[in-house]
C-alpha atoms as a PDB file:
ATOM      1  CA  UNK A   1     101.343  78.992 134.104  1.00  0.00           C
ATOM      2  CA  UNK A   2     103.731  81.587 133.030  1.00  0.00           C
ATOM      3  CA  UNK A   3     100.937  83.921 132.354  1.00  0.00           C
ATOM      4  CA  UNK A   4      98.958  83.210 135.609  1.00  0.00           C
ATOM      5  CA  UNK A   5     102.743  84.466 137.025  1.00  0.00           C
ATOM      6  CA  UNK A   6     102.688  87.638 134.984  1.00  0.00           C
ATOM      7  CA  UNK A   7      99.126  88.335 135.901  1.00  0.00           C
ATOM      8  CA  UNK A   8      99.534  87.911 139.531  1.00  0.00           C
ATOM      9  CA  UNK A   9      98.876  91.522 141.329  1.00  0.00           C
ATOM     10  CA  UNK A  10      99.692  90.452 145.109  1.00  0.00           C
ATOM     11  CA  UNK A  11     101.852  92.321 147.567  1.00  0.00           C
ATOM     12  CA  UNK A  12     104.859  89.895 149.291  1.00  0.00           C
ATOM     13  CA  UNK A  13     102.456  89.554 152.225  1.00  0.00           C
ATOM     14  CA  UNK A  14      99.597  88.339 150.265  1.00  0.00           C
ATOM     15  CA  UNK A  15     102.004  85.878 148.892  1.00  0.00           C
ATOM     16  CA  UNK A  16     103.542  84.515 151.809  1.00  0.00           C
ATOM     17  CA  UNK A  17     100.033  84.550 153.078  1.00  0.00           C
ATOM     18  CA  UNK A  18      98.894  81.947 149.986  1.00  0.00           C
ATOM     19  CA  UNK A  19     101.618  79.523 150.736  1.00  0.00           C
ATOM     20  CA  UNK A  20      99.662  76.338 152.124  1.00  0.00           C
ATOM     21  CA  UNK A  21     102.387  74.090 153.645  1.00  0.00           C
ATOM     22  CA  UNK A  22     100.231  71.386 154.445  1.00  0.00           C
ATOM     23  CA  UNK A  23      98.358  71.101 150.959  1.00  0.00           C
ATOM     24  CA  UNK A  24      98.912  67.460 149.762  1.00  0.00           C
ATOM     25  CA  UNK A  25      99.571  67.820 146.031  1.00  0.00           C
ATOM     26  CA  UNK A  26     101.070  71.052 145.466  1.00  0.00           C
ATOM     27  CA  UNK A  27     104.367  71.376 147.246  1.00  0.00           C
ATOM     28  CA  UNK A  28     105.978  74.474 148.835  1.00  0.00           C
ATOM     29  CA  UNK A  29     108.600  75.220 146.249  1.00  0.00           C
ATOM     30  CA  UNK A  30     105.685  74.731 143.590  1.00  0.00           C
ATOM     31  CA  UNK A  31     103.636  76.975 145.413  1.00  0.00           C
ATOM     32  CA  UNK A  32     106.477  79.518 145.767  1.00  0.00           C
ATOM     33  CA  UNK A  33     106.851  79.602 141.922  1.00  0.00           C
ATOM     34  CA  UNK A  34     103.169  80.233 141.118  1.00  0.00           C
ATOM     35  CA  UNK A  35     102.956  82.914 143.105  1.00  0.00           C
ATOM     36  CA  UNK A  36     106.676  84.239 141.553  1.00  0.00           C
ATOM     37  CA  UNK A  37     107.686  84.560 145.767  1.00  0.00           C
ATOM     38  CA  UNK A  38     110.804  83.713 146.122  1.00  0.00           C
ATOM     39  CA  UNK A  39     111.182  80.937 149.010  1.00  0.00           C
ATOM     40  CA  UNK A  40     113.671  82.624 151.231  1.00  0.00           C
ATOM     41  CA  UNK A  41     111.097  85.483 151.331  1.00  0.00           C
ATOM     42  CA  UNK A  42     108.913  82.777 152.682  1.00  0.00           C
ATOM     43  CA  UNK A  43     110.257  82.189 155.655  1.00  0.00           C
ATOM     44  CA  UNK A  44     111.766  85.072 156.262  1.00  0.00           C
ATOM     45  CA  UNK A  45     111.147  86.826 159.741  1.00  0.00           C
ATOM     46  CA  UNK A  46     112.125  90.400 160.003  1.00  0.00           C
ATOM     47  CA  UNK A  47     113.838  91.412 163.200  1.00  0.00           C
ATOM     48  CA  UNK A  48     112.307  94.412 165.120  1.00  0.00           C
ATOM     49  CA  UNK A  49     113.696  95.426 168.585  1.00  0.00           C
ATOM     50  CA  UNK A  50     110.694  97.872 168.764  1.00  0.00           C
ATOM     51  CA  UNK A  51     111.335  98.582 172.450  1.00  0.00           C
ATOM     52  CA  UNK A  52     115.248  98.977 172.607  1.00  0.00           C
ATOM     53  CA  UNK A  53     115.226 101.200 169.024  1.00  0.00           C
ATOM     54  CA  UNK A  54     112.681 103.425 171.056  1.00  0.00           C
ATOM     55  CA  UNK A  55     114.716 103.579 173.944  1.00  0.00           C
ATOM     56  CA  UNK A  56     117.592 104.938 171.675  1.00  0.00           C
ATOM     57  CA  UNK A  57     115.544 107.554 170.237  1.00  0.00           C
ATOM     58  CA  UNK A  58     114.638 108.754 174.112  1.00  0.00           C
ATOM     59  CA  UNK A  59     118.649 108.975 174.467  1.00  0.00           C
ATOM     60  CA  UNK A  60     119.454 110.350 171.496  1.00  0.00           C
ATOM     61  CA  UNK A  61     116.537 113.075 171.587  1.00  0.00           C
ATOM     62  CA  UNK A  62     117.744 114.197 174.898  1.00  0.00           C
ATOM     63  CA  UNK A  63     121.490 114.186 173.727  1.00  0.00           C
ATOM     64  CA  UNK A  64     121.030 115.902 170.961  1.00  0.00           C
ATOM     65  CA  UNK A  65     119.187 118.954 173.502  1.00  0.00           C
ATOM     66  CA  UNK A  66     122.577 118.853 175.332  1.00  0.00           C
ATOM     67  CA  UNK A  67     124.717 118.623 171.962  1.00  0.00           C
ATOM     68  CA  UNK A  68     122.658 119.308 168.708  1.00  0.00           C
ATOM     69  CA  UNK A  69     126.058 119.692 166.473  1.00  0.00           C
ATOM     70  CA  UNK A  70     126.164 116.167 166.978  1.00  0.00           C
ATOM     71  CA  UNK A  71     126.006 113.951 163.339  1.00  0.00           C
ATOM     72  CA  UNK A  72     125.720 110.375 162.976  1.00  0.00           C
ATOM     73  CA  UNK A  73     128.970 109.518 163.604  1.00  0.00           C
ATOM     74  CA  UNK A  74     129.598 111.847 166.647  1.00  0.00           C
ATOM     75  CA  UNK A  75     126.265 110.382 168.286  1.00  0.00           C
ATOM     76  CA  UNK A  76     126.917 106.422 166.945  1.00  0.00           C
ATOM     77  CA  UNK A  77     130.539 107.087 168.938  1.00  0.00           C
ATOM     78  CA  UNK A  78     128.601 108.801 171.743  1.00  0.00           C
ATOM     79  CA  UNK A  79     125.997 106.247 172.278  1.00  0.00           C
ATOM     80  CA  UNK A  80     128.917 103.015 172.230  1.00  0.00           C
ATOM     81  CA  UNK A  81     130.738 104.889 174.984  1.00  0.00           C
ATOM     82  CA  UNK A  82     127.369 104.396 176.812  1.00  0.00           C
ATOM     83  CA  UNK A  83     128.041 100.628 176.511  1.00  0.00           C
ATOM     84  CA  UNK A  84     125.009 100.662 173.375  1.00  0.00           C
ATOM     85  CA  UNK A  85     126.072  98.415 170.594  1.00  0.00           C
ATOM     86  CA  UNK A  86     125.157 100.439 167.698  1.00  0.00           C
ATOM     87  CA  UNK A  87     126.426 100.943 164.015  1.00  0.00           C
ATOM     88  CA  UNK A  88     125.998 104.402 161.853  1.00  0.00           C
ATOM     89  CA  UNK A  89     123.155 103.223 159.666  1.00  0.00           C
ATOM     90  CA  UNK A  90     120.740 102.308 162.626  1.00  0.00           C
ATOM     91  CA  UNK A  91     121.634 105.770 164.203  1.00  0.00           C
ATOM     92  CA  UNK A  92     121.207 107.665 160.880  1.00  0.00           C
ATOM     93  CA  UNK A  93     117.985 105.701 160.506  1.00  0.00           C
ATOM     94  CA  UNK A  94     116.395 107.109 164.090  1.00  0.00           C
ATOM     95  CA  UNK A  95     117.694 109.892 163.972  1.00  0.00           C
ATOM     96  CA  UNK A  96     115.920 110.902 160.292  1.00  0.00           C
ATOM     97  CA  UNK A  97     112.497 109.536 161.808  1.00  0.00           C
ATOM     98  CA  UNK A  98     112.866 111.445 164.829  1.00  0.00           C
ATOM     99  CA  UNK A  99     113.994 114.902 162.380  1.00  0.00           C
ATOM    100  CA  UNK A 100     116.995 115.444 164.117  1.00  0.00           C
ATOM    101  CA  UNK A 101     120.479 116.547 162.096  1.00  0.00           C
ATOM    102  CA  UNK A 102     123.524 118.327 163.225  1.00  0.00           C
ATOM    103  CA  UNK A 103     123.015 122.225 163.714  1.00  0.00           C
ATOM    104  CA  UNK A 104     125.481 123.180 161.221  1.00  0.00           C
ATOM    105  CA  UNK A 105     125.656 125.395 158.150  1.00  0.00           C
ATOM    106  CA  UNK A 106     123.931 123.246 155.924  1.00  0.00           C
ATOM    107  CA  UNK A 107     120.165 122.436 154.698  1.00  0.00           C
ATOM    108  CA  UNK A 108     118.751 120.896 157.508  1.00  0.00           C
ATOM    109  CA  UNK A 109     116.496 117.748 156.413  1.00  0.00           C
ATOM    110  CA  UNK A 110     114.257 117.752 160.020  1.00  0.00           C
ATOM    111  CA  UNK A 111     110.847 116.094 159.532  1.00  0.00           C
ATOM    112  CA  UNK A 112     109.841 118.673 156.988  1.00  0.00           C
ATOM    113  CA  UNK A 113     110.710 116.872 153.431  1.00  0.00           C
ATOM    114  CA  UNK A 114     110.595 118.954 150.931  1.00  0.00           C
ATOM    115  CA  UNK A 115     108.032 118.900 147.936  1.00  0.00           C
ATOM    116  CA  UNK A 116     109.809 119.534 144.639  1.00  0.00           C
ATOM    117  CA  UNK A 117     106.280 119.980 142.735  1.00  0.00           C
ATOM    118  CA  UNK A 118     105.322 123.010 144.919  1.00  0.00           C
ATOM    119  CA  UNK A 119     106.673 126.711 145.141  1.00  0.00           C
ATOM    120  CA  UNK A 120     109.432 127.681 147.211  1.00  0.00           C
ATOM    121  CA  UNK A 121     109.531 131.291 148.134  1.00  0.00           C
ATOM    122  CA  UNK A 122     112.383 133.562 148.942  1.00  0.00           C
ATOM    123  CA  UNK A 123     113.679 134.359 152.153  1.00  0.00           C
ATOM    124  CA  UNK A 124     112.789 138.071 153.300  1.00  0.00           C
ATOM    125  CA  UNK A 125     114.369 138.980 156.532  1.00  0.00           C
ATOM    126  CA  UNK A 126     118.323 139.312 155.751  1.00  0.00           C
ATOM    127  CA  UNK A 127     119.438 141.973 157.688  1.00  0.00           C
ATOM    128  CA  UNK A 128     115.680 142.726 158.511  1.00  0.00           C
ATOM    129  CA  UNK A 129     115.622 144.061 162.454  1.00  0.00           C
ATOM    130  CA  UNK A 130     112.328 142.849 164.331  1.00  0.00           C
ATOM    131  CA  UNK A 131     111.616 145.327 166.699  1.00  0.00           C
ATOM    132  CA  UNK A 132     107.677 145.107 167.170  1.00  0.00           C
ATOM    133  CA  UNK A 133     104.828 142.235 167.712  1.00  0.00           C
ATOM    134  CA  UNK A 134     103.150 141.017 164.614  1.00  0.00           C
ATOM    135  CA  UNK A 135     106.459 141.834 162.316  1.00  0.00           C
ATOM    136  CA  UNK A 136     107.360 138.325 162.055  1.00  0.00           C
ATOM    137  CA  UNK A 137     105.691 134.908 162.898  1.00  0.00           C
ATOM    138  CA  UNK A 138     107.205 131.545 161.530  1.00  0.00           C
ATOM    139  CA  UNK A 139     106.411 127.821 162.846  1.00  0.00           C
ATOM    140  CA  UNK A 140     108.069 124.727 162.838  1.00  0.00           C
ATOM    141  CA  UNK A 141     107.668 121.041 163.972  1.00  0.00           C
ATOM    142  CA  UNK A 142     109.132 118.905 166.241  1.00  0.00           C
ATOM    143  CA  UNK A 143     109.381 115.176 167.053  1.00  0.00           C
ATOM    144  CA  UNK A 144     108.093 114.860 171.463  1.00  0.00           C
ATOM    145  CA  UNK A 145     108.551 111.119 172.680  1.00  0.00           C
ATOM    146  CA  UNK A 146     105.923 109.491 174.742  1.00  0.00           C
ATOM    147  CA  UNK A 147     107.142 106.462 177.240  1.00  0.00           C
ATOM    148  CA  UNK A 148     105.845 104.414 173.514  1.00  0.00           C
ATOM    149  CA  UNK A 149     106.267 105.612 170.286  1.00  0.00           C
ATOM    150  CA  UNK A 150     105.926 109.880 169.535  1.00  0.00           C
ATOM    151  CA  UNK A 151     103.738 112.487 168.435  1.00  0.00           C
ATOM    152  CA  UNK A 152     105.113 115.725 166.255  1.00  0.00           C
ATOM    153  CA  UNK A 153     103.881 118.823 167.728  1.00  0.00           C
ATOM    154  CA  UNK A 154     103.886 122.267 165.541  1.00  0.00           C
ATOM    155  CA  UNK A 155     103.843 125.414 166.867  1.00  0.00           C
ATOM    156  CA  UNK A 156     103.245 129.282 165.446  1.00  0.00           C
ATOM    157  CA  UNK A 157     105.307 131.745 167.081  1.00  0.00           C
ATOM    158  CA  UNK A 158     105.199 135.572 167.275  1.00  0.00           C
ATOM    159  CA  UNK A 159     109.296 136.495 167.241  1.00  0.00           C
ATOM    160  CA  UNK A 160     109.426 139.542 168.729  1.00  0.00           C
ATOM    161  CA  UNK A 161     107.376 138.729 171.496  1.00  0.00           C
ATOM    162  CA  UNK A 162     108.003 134.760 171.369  1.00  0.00           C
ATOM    163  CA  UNK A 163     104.201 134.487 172.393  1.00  0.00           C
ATOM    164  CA  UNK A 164     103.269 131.125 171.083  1.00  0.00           C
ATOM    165  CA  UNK A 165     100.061 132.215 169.114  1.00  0.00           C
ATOM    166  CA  UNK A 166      99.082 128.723 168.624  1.00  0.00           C
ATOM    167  CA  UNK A 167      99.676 124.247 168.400  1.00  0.00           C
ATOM    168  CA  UNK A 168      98.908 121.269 167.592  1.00  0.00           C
ATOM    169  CA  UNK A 169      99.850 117.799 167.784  1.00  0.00           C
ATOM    170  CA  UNK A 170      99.456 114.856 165.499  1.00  0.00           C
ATOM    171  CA  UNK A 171     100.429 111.270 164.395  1.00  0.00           C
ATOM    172  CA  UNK A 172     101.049 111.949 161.287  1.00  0.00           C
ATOM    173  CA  UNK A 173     103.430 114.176 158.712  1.00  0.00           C
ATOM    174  CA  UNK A 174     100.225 114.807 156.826  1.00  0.00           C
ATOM    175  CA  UNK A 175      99.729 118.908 156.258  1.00  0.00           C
ATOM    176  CA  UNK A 176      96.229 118.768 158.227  1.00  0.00           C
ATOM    177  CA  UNK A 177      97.374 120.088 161.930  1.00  0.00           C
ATOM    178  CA  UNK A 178      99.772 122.151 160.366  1.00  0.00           C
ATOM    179  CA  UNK A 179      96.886 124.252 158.432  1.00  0.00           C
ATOM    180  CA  UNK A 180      94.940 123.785 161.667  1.00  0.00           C
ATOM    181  CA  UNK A 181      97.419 125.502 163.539  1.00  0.00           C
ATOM    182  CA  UNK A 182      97.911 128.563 160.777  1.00  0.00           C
ATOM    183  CA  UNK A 183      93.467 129.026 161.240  1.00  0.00           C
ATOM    184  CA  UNK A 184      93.406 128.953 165.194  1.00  0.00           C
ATOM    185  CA  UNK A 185      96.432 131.732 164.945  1.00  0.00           C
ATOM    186  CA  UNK A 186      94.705 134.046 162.645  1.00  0.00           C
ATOM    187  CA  UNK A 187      91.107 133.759 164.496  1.00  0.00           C
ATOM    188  CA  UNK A 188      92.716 136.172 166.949  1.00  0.00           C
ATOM    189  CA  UNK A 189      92.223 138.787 164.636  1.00  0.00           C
ATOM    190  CA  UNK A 190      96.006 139.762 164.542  1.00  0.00           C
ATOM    191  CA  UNK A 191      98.407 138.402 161.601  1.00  0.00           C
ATOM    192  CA  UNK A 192     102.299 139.091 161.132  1.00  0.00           C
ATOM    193  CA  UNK A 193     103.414 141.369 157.906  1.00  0.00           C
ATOM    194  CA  UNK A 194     105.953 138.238 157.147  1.00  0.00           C
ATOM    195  CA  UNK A 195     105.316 134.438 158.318  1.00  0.00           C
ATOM    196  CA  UNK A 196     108.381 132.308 157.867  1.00  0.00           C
ATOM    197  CA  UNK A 197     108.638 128.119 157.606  1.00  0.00           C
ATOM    198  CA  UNK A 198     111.340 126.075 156.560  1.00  0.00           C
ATOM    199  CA  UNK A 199     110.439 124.751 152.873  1.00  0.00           C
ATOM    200  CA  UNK A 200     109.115 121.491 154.341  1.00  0.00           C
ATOM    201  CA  UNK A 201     106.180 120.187 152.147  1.00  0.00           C
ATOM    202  CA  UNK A 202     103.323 120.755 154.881  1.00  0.00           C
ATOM    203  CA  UNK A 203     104.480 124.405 154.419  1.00  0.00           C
ATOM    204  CA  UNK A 204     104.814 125.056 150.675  1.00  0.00           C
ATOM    205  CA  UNK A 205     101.657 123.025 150.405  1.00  0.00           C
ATOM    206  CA  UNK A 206      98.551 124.889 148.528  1.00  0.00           C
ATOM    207  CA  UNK A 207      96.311 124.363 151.691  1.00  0.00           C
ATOM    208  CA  UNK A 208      98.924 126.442 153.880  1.00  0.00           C
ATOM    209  CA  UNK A 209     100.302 128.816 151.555  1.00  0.00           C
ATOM    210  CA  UNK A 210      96.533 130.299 150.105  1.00  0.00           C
ATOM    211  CA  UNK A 211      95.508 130.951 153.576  1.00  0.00           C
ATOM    212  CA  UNK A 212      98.026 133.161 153.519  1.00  0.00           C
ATOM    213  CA  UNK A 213      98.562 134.860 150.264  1.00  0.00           C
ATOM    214  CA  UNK A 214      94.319 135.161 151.199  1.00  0.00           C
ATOM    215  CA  UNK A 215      95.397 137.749 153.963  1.00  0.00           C
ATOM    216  CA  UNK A 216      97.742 139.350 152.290  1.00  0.00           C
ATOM    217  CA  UNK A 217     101.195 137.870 154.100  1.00  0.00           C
ATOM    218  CA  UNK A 218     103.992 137.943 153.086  1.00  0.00           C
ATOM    219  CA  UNK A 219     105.590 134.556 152.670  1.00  0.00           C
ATOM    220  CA  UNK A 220     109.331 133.773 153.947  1.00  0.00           C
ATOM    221  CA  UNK A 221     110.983 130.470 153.193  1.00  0.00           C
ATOM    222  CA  UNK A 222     114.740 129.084 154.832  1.00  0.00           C
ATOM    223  CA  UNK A 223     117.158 129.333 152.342  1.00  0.00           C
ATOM    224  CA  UNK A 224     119.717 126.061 151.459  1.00  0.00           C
ATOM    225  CA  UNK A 225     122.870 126.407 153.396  1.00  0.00           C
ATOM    226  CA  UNK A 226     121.144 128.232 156.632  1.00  0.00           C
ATOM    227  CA  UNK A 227     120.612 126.726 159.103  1.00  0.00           C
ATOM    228  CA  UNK A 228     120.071 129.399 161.953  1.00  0.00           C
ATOM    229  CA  UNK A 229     117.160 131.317 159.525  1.00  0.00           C
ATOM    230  CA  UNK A 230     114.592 129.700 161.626  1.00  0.00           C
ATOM    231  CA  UNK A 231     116.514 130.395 164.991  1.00  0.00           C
ATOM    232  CA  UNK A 232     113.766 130.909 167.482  1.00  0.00           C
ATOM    233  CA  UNK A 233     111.877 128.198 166.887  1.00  0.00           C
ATOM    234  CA  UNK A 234     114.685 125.896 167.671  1.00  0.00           C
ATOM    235  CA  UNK A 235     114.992 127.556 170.808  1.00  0.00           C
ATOM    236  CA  UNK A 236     111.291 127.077 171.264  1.00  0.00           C
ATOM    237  CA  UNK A 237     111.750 123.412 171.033  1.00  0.00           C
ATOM    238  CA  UNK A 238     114.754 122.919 173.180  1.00  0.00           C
ATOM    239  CA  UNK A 239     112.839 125.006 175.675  1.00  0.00           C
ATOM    240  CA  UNK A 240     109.974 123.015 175.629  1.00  0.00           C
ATOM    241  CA  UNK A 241     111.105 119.683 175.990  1.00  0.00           C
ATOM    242  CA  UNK A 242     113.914 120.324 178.681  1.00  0.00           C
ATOM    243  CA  UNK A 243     111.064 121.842 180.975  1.00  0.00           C
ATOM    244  CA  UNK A 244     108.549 120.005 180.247  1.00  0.00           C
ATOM    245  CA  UNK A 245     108.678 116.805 177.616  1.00  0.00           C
ATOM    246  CA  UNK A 246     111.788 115.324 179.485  1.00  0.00           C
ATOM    247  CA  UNK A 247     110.140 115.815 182.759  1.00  0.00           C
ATOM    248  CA  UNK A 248     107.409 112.758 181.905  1.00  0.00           C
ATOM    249  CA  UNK A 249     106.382 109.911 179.717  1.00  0.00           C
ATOM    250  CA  UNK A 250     103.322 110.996 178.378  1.00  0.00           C
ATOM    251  CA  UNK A 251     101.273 107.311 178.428  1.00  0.00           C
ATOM    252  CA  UNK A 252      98.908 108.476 175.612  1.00  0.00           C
ATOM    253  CA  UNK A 253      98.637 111.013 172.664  1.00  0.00           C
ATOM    254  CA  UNK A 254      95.284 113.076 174.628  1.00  0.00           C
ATOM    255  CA  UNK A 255      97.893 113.013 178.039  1.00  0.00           C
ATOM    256  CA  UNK A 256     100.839 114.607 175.426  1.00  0.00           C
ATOM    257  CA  UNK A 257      98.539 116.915 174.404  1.00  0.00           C
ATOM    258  CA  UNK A 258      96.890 117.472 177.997  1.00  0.00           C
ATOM    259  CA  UNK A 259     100.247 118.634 179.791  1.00  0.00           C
ATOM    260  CA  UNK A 260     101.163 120.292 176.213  1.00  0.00           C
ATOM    261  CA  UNK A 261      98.509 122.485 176.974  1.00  0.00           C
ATOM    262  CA  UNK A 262      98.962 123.489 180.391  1.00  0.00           C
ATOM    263  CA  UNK A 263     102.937 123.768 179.767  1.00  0.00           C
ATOM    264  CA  UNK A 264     102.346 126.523 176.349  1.00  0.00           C
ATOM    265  CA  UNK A 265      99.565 128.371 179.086  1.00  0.00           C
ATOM    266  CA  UNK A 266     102.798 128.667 181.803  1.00  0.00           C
ATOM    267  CA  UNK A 267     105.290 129.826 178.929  1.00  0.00           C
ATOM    268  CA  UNK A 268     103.386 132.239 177.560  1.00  0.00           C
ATOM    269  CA  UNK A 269     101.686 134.081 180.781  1.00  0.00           C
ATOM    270  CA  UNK A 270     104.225 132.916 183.742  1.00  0.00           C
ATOM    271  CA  UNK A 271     107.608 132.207 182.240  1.00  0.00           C
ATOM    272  CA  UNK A 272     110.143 135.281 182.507  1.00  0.00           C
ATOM    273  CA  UNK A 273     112.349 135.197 179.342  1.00  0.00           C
ATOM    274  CA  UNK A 274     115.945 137.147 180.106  1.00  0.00           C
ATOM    275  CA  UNK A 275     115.672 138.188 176.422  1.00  0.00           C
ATOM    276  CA  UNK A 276     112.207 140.067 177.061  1.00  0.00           C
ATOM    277  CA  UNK A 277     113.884 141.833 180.357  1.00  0.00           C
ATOM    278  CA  UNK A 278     112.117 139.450 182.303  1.00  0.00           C
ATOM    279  CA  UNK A 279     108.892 139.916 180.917  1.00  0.00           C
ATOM    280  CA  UNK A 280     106.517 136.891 179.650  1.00  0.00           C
ATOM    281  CA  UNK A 281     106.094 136.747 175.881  1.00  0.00           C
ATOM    282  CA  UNK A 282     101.824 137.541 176.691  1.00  0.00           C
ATOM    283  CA  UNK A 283     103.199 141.053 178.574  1.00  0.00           C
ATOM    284  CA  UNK A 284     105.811 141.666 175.501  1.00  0.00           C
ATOM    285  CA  UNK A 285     102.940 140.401 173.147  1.00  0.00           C
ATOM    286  CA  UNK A 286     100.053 142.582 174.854  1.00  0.00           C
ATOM    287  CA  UNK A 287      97.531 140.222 175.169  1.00  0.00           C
ATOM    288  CA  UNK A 288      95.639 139.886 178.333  1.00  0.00           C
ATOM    289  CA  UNK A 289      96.799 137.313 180.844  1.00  0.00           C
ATOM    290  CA  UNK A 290      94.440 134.257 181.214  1.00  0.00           C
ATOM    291  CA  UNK A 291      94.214 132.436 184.732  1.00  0.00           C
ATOM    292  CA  UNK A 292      97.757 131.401 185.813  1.00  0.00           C
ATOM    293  CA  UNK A 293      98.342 127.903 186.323  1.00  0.00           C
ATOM    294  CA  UNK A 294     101.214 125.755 188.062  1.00  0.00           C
ATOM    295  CA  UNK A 295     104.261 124.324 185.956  1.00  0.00           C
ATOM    296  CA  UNK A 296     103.356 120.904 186.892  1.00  0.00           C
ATOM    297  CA  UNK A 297      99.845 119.474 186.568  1.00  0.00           C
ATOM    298  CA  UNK A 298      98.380 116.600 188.426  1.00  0.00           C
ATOM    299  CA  UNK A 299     100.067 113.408 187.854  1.00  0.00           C
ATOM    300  CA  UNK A 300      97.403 111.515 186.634  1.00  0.00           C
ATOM    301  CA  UNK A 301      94.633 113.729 184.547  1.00  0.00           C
ATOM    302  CA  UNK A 302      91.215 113.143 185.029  1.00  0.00           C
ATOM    303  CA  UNK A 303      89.957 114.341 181.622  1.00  0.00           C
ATOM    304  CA  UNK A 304      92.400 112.384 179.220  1.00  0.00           C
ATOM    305  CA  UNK A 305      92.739 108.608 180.191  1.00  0.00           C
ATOM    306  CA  UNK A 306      91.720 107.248 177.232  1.00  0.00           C
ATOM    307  CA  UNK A 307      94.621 105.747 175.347  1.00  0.00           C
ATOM    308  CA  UNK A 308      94.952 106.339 171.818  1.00  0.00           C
ATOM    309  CA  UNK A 309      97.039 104.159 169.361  1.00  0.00           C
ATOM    310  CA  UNK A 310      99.253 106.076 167.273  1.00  0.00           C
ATOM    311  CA  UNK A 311      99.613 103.582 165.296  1.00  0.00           C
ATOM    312  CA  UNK A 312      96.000 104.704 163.744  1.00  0.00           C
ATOM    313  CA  UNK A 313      96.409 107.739 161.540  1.00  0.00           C
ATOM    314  CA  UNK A 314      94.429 110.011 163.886  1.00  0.00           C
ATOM    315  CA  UNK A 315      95.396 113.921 163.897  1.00  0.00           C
ATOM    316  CA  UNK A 316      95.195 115.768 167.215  1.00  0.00           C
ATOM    317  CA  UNK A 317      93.958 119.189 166.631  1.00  0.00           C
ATOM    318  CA  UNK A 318      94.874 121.867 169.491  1.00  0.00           C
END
């Protein structure tokens, strides 16, 4: 018996599966120790408040717009003024899946993990001044809520211009959308003389990193300890989701991506930017300006009412 125990490849599941309760002459606790399972693992029940941990992640993604120096223990003590019984560990928890930290000088974790088996590059642009389109494009991604569960949108931006060049959105942290993304923005023709990322690991990747050391671009990486290097992009984000994310609950991924779509078309041909002398980025960007289209799209979408489940690993490619 004690090598049928050693032998045993079975996850806990399959284990607790195996258990027959109602078998007549091999009892439970006999059971339990053929399979090696211990018995409170047998009937143990884990405790998910799905719905109320995703309705802390809706407050805490729009708090942390309002307030992004905000840690763990500023938004735990935050969210119990708000009557929410919370403790720092759940909070820390949510807050790494959604990619949110404090906005302070430090490495910032985000959703892009870092891969310690690929190559980091340098950052270029200290005191570099960006004073023409094309100089400079970086991307970054982003956690978006959806009235169940969230997507993680990407996005490549031009910085001088802060044209979005292109998007994506997915289910998944896998580097897929991400390289997706990088080929849409370079069909246009046009490609920066620097592109700059944070050193998450769908960055530093091989996939994303030949595409461009194959046209010849120079590749910019945050440095540890700076958390502003990536400044616009962060902007782009907060933008994005205060004028158009926090404005609906997206029922499925293809809606997300349906008013996604329409919302990058009004930012980048019909929003005036203060910082571009009231210019849109596609004017500052010199691109021709497609059709215009409203902020707000039809309530319910025609083309996109089939639900997806994010809970298969599909990618959404924009």
């Amino acid at each position: 018996m004690t090598g049928l125990k050693k032998n045993l490849d079975m996850t806990l599941d399959e284990k607790r599966l195996a258990v027959d309760p109602r078998h007549k002459q091999i009892p439970v606790y006999r059971q339990c120790e053929l399979l090696n399972l211990n018995r409170s693992s047998l009937y143990y029940k884990p405790c998910r408040d799905t719905t109320y941990n995703e309705q802390l992640m809706r407050i805490i993604d729009e708090q942390y717009v309002e307030t992004p120096f905000y840690g763990i223990e500023k938004m735990t003590r935050w969210l119990r003024r708000k009557k929410h019984c919370v403790n720092p560990k759940r909070i820390r928890r949510l807050m790494r899946q959604m990619g949110l930290e404090a906005v302070y000088p430090k490495r910032k974790r985000g959703l892009s993990m870092p891969n310690k088996q690929h190559k980091i590059y340098p950052y270029l642009l200290d005191d570099v001044k960006v004073t023409r389109p094309d100089q400079v494009w970086s991307t970054d991604i982003t956690y978006v809520r959806m009235y169940r569960g969230w997507v993680y949108l990407v996005a490549i931006m031009d910085w001088f211009s802060r044209y979005v060049l292109s998007w994506g959105v997915s289910i998944t942290l896998e580097d897929d959308f991400c390289v997706s993304a990088l080929d849409r923005a370079l069909a246009s023709g046009r490609q920066p003389e620097v592109f700059n990322t944070d050193q998450g690991s769908q960055f530093t990747s091989y996939d994303f990193t030949s595409v461009l050391q194959e046209h010849g671009i120079a590749i910019s990486m945050d440095g540890k300890g700076r958390a502003f290097d990536n400044i616009f992009s962060e902007r782009l984000w907060r933008t994005v989701k205060v004028e158009e994310v926090y404005m609906r609950d997206y029922q499925t991924v293809a809606e997300a991506v349906y008013y996604l779509g329409r919302y990058f078309e009004f930012y980048n041909n019909e929003r005036l930017h203060q910082a571009l002398d009231y210019n849109t980025p596609a004017e500052v960007y010199g691109v021709a300006v497609g059709t215009p289209v409203a902020l707000r799209a039809p309530s319910v979408p025609t083309a996109t009412n089939t639900a997806m489940n994010p809970s298969k690993k599909t990618l959404i490619f924009v």
